[in-house]
N, C-alpha and C. Protein backbone atom coordinates (compact mmCIF):
# COMPACT_ATOMS: atom_id res chain seq x y z
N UNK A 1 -16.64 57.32 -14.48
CA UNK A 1 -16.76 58.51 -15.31
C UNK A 1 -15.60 59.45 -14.94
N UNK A 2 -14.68 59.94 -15.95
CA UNK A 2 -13.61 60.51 -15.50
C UNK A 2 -13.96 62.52 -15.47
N UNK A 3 -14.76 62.73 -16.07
CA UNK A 3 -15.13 63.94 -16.07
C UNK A 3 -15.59 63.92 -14.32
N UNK A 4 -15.91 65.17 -13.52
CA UNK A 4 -17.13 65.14 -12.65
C UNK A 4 -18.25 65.74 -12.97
N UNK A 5 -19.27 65.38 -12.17
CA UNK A 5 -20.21 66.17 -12.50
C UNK A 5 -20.82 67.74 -11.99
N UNK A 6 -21.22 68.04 -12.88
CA UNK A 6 -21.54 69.25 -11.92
C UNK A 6 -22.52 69.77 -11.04
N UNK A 7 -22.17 70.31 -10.09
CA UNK A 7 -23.13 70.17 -8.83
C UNK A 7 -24.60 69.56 -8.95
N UNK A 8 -25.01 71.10 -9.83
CA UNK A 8 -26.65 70.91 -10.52
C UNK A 8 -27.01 69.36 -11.04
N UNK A 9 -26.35 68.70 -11.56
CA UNK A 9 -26.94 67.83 -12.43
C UNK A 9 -26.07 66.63 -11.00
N UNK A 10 -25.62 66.82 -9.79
CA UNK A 10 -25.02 65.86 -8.74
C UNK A 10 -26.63 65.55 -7.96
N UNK A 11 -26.66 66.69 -7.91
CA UNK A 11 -27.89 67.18 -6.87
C UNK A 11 -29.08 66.29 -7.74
N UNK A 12 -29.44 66.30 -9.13
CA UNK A 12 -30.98 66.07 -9.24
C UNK A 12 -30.36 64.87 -9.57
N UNK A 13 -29.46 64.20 -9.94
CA UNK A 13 -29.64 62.60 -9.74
C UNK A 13 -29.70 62.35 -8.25
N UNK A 14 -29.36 62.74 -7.44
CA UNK A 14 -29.73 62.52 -6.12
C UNK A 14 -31.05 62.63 -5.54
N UNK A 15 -31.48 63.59 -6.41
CA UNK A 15 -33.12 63.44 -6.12
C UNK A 15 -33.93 62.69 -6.39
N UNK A 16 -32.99 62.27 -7.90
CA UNK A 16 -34.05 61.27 -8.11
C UNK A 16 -33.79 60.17 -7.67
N UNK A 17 -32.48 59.85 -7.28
CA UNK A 17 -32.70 58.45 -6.88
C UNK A 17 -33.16 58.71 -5.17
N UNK A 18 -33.02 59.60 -4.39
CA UNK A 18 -34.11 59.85 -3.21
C UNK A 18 -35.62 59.37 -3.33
N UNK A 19 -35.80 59.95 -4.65
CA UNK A 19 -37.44 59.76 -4.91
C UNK A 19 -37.32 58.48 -5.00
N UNK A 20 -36.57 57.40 -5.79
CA UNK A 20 -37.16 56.40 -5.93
C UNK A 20 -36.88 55.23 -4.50
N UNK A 21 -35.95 55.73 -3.68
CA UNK A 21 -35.92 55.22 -2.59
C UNK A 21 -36.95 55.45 -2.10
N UNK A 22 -37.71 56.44 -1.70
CA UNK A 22 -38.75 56.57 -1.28
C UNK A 22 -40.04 55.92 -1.85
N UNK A 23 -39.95 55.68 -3.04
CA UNK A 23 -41.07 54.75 -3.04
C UNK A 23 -41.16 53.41 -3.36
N UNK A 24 -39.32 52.98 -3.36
CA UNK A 24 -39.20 51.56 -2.80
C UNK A 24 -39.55 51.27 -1.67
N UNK A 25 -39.45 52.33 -0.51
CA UNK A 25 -39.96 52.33 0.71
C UNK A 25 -41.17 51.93 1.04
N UNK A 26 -42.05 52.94 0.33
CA UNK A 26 -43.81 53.42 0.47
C UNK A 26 -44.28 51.47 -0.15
N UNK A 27 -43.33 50.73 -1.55
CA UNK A 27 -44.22 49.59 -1.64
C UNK A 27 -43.99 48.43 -0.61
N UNK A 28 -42.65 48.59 0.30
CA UNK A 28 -42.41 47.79 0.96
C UNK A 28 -43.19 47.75 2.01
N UNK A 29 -43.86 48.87 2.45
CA UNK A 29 -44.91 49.10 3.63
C UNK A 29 -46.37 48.52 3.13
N UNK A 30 -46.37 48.75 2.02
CA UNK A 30 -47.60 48.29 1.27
C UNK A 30 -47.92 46.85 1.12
N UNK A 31 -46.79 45.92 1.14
CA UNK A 31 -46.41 44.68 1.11
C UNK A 31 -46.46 44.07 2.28
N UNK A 32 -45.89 45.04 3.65
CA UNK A 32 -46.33 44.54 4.45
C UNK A 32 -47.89 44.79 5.03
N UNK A 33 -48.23 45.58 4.42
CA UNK A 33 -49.54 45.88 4.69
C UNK A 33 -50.88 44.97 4.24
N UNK A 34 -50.21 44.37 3.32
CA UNK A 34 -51.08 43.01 2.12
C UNK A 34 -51.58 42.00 3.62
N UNK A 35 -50.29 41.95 4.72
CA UNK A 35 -50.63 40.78 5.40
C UNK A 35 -51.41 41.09 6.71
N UNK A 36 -51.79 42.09 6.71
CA UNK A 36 -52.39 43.13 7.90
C UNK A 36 -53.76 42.93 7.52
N UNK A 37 -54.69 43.56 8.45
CA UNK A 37 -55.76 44.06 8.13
C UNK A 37 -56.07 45.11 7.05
N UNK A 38 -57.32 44.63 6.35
CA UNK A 38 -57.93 45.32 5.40
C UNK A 38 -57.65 47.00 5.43
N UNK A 39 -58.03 47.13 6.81
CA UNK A 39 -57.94 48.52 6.44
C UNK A 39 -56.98 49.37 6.63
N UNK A 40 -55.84 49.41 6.18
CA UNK A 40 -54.79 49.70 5.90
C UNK A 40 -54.42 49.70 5.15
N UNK A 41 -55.16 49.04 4.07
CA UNK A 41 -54.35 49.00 2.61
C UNK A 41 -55.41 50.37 1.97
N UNK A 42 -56.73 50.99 2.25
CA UNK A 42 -56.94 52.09 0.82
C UNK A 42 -56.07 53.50 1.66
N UNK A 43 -55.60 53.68 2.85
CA UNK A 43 -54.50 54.95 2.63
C UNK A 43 -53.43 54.76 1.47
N UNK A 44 -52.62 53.68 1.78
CA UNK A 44 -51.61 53.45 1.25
C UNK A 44 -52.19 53.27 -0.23
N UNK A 45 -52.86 53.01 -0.85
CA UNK A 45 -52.87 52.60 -2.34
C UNK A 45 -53.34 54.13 -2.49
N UNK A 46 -53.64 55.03 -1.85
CA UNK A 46 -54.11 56.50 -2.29
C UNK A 46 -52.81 57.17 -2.68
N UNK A 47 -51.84 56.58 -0.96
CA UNK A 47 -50.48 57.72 -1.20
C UNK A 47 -49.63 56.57 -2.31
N UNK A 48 -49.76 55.67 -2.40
CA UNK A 48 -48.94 55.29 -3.61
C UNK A 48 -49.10 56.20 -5.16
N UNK A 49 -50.55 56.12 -5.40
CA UNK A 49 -50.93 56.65 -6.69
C UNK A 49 -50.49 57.86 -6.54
N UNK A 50 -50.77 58.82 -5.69
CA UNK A 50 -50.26 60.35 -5.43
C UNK A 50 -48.20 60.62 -5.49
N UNK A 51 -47.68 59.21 -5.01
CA UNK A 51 -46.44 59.16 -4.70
C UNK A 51 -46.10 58.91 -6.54
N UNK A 52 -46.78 58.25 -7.64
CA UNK A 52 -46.60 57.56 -8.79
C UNK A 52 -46.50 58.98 -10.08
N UNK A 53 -47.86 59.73 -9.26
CA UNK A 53 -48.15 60.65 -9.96
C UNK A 53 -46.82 61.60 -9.94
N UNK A 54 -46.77 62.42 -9.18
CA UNK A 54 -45.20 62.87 -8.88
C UNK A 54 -43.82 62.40 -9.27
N UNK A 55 -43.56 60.96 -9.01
CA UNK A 55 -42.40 60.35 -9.74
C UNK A 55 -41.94 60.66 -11.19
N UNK A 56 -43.73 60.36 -11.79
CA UNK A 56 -43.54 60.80 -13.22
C UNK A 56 -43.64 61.95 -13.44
N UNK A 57 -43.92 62.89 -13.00
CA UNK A 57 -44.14 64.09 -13.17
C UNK A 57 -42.46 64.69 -13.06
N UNK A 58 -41.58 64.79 -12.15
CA UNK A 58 -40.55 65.00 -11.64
C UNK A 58 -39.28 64.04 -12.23
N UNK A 59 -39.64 63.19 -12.77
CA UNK A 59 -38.46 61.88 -13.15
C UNK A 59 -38.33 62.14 -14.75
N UNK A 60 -39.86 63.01 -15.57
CA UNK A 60 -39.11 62.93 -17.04
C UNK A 60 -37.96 63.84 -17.24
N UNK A 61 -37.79 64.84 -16.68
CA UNK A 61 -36.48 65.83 -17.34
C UNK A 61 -35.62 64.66 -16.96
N UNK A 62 -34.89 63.73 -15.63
CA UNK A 62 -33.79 63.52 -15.53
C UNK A 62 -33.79 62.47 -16.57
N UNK A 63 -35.08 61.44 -16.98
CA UNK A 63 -34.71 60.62 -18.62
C UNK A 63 -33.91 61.31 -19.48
N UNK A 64 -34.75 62.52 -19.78
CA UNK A 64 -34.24 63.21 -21.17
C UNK A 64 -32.62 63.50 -20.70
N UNK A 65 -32.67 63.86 -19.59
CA UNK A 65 -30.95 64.26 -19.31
C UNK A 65 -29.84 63.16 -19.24
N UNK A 66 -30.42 61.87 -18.82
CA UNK A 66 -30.09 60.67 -19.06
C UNK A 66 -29.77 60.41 -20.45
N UNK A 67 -30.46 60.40 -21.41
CA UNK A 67 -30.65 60.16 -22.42
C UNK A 67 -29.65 60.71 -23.58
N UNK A 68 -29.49 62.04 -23.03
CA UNK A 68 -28.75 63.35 -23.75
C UNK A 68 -27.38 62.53 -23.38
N UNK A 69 -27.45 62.00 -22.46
CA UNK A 69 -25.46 62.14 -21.71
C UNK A 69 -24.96 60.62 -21.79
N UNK A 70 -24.55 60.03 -22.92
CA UNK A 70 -24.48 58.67 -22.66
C UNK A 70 -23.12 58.33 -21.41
N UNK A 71 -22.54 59.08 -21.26
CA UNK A 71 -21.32 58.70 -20.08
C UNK A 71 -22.21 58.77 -18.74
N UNK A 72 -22.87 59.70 -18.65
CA UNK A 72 -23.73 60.19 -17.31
C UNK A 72 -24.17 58.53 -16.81
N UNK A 73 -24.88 57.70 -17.57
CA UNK A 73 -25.56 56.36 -17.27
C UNK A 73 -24.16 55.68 -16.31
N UNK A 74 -23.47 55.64 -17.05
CA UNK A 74 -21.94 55.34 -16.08
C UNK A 74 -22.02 55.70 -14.42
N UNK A 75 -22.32 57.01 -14.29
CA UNK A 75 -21.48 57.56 -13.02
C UNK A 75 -22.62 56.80 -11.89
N UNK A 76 -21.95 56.80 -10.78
CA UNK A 76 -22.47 55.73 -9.44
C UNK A 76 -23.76 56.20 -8.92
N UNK A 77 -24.26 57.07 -8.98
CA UNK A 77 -25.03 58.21 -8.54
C UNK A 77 -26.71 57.43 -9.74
N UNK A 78 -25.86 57.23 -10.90
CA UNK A 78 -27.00 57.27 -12.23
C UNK A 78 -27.35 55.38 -12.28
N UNK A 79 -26.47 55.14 -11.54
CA UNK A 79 -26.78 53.10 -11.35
C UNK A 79 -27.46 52.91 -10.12
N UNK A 80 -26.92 53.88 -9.15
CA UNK A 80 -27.82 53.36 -7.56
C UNK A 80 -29.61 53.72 -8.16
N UNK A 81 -29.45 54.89 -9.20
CA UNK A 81 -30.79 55.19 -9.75
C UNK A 81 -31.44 54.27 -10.44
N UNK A 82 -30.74 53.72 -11.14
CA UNK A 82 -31.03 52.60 -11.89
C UNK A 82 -31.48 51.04 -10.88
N UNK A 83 -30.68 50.76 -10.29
CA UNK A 83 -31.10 49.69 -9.31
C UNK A 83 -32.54 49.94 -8.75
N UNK A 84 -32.25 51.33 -7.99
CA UNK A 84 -33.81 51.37 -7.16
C UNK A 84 -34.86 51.25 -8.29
N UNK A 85 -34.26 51.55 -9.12
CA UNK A 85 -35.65 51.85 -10.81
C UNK A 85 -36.26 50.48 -10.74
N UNK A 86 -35.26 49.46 -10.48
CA UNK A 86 -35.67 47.87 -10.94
C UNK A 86 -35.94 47.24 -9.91
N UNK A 87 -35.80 47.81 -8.32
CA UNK A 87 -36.07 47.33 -7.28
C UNK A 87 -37.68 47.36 -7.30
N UNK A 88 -38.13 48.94 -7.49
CA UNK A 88 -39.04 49.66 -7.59
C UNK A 88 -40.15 49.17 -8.87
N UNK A 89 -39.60 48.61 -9.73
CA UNK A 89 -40.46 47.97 -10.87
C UNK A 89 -40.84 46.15 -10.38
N UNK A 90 -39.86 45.75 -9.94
CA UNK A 90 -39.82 44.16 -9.18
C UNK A 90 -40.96 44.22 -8.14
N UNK A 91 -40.85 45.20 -7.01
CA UNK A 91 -42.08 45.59 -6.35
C UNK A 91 -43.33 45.13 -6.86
N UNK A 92 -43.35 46.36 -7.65
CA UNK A 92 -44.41 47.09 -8.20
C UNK A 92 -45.23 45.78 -8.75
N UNK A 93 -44.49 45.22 -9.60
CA UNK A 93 -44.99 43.56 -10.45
C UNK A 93 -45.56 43.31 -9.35
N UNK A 94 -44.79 42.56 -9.04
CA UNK A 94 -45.50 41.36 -7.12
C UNK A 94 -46.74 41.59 -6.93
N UNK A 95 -46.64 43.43 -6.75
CA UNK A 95 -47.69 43.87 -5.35
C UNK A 95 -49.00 44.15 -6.66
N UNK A 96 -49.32 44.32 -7.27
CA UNK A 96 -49.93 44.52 -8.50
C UNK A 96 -51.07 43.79 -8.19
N UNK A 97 -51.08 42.67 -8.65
CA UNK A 97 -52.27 41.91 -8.30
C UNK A 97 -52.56 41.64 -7.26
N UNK A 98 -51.92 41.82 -6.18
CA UNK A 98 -52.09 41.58 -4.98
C UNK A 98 -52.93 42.50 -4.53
N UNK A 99 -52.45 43.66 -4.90
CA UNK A 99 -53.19 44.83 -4.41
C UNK A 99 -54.80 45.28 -4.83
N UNK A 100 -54.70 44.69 -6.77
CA UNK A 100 -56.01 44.69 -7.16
C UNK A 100 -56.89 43.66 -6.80
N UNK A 101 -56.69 42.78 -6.15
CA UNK A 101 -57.39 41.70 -5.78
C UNK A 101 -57.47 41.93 -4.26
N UNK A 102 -57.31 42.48 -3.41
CA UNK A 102 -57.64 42.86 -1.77
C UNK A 102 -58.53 44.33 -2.56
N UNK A 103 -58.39 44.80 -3.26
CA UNK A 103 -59.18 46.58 -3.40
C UNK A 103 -60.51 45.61 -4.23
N UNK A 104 -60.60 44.65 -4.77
CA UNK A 104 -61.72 44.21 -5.33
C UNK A 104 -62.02 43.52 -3.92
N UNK A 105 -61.91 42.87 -3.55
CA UNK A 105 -62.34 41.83 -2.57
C UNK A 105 -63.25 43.50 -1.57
N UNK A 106 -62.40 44.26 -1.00
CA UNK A 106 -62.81 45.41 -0.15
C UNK A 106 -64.05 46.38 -1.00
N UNK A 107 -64.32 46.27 -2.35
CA UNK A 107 -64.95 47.05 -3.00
C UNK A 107 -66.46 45.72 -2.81
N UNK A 108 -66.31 44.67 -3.16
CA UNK A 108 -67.09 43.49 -2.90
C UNK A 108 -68.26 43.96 -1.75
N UNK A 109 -67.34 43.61 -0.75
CA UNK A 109 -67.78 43.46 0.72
C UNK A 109 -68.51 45.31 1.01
N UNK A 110 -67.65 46.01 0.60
CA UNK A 110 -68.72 47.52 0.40
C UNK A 110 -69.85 47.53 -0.04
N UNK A 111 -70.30 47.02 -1.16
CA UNK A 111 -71.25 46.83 -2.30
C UNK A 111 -71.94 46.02 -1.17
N UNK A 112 -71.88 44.62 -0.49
CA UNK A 112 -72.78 43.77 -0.02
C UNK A 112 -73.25 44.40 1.39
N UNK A 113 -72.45 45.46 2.16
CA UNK A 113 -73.42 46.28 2.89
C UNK A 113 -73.85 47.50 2.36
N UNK A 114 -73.27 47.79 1.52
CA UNK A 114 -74.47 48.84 1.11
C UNK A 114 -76.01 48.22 1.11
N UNK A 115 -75.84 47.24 -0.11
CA UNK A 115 -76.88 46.47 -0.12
C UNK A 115 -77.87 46.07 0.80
N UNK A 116 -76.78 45.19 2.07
CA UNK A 116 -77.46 45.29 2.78
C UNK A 116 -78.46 46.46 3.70
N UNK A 117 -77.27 47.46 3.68
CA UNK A 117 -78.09 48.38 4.79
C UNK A 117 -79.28 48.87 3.33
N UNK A 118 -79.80 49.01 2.41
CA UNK A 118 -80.68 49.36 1.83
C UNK A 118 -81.90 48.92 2.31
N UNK A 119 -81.50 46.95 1.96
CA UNK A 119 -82.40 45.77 2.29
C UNK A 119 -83.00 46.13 3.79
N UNK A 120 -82.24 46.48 4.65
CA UNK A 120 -83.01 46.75 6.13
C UNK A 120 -83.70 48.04 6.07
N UNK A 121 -83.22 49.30 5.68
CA UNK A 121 -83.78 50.45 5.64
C UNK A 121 -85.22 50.30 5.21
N UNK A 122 -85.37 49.34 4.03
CA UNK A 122 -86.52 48.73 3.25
C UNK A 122 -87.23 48.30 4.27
N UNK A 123 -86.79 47.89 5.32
CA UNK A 123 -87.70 46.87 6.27
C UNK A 123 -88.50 48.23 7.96
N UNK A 124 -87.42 48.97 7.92
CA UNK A 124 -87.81 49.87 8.45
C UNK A 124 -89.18 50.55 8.08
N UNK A 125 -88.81 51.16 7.01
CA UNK A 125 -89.69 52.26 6.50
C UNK A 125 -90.96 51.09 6.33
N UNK A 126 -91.04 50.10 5.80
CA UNK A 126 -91.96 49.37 5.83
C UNK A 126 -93.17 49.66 7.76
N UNK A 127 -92.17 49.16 8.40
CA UNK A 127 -92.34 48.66 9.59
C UNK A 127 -92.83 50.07 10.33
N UNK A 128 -92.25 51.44 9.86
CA UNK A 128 -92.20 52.21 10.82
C UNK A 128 -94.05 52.78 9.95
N UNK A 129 -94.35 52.74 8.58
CA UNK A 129 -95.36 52.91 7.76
C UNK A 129 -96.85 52.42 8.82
N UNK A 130 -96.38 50.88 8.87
CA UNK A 130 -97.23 49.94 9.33
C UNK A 130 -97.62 50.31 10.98
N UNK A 131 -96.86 51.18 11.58
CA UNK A 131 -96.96 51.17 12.97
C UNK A 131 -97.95 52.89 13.14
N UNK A 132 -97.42 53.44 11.96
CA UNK A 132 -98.50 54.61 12.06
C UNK A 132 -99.74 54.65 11.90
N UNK A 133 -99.75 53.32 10.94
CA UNK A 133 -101.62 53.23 10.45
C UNK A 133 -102.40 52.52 11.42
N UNK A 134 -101.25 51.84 12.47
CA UNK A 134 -101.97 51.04 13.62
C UNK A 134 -102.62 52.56 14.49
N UNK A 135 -101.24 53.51 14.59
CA UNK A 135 -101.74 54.27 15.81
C UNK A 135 -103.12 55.61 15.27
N UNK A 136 -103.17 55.68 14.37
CA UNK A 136 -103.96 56.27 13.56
C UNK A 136 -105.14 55.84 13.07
N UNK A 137 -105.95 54.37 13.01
CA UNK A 137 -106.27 53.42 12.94
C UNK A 137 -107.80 53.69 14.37
C-alpha cells in the first residue's frame, strides 16, 4: 500500500488483529485442554464464549472499515488480520465438535448423579422415617 496509514486506523487494525491472536491463543489452550481432564474444559468454554462475545462486538466497525477501504485489505497489518481470522476459524471447526461432545458427555454424567444422589436421598428419608416409628413404637 503506497499511501500510509494513519495512526488511528494503524492502531485499531492492531487491535484487532491482537484480539484475534488472543483468541487463537485461548482455542489452542482449549485444544490442549480436550486431552486433559474433564474439568478443565467448562472454565475455558465459559471464557471462550465471553472472549466470542466481545470479538464480535469490537471486530464489526473494523469490517465496515475494511470494507469501505478496498486498498486497506492490502496493507500487512490487514493480512496478519486476515491469517489469524482463518487460523482462528480452522480452530474453531476442529474444536467444535470436540468440544460439544466432552460438554455433552460432562452434562451426561451430571444428570446420572444427580439422579443418583436423588435415588439415595430416597433411601434415606425412607430409612431415617422407618427408624423413628421403631423408636416411637
Amino acid at each position: 500500500m503506497s499511501d500510509p496509514l494513519t495512526e488511528e486506523l494503524q492502531k485499531t487494525l492492531q487491535a484487532s488483529l491482537t484480539r484475534y491472536l488472543a483468541m487463537e491463543a485461548l482455542l489452542q489452550r482449549l485444544e490442549a485442554a480436550l486431552a486433559g481432564p474433564e474439568e478443565a474444559l467448562p472454565p475455558l468454554v465459559v471464557e471462550l464464549s465471553q472472549a466470542q462475545r466481545i470479538l464480535e462486538r469490537e471486530e464489526e466497525p473494523v469490517a465496515v472499515l475494511l470494507q469501505q477501504g478496498a486498498a486497506l485489505v492490502q496493507h500487512p497489518l490487514a493480512r496478519q488480520r486476515q491469517a489469524a481470522m482463518a487460523r482462528v476459524l480452522e480452530l474453531n471447526r476442529l474444536l467444535l465438535p470436540r468440544i460439544n461432545g466432552m460438554m455433552a458427555l460432562l452434562s451426561h454424567e451430571l444428570k446420572e448423579l444427580r439422579d443418583g444422589r436423588t435415588g439415595i436421598s430416597g433411601y434415606r428419608s425412607t430409612g431415617a422415617s422407618a427408624r423413628r416409628e421403631r423408636i416411637t413404637a
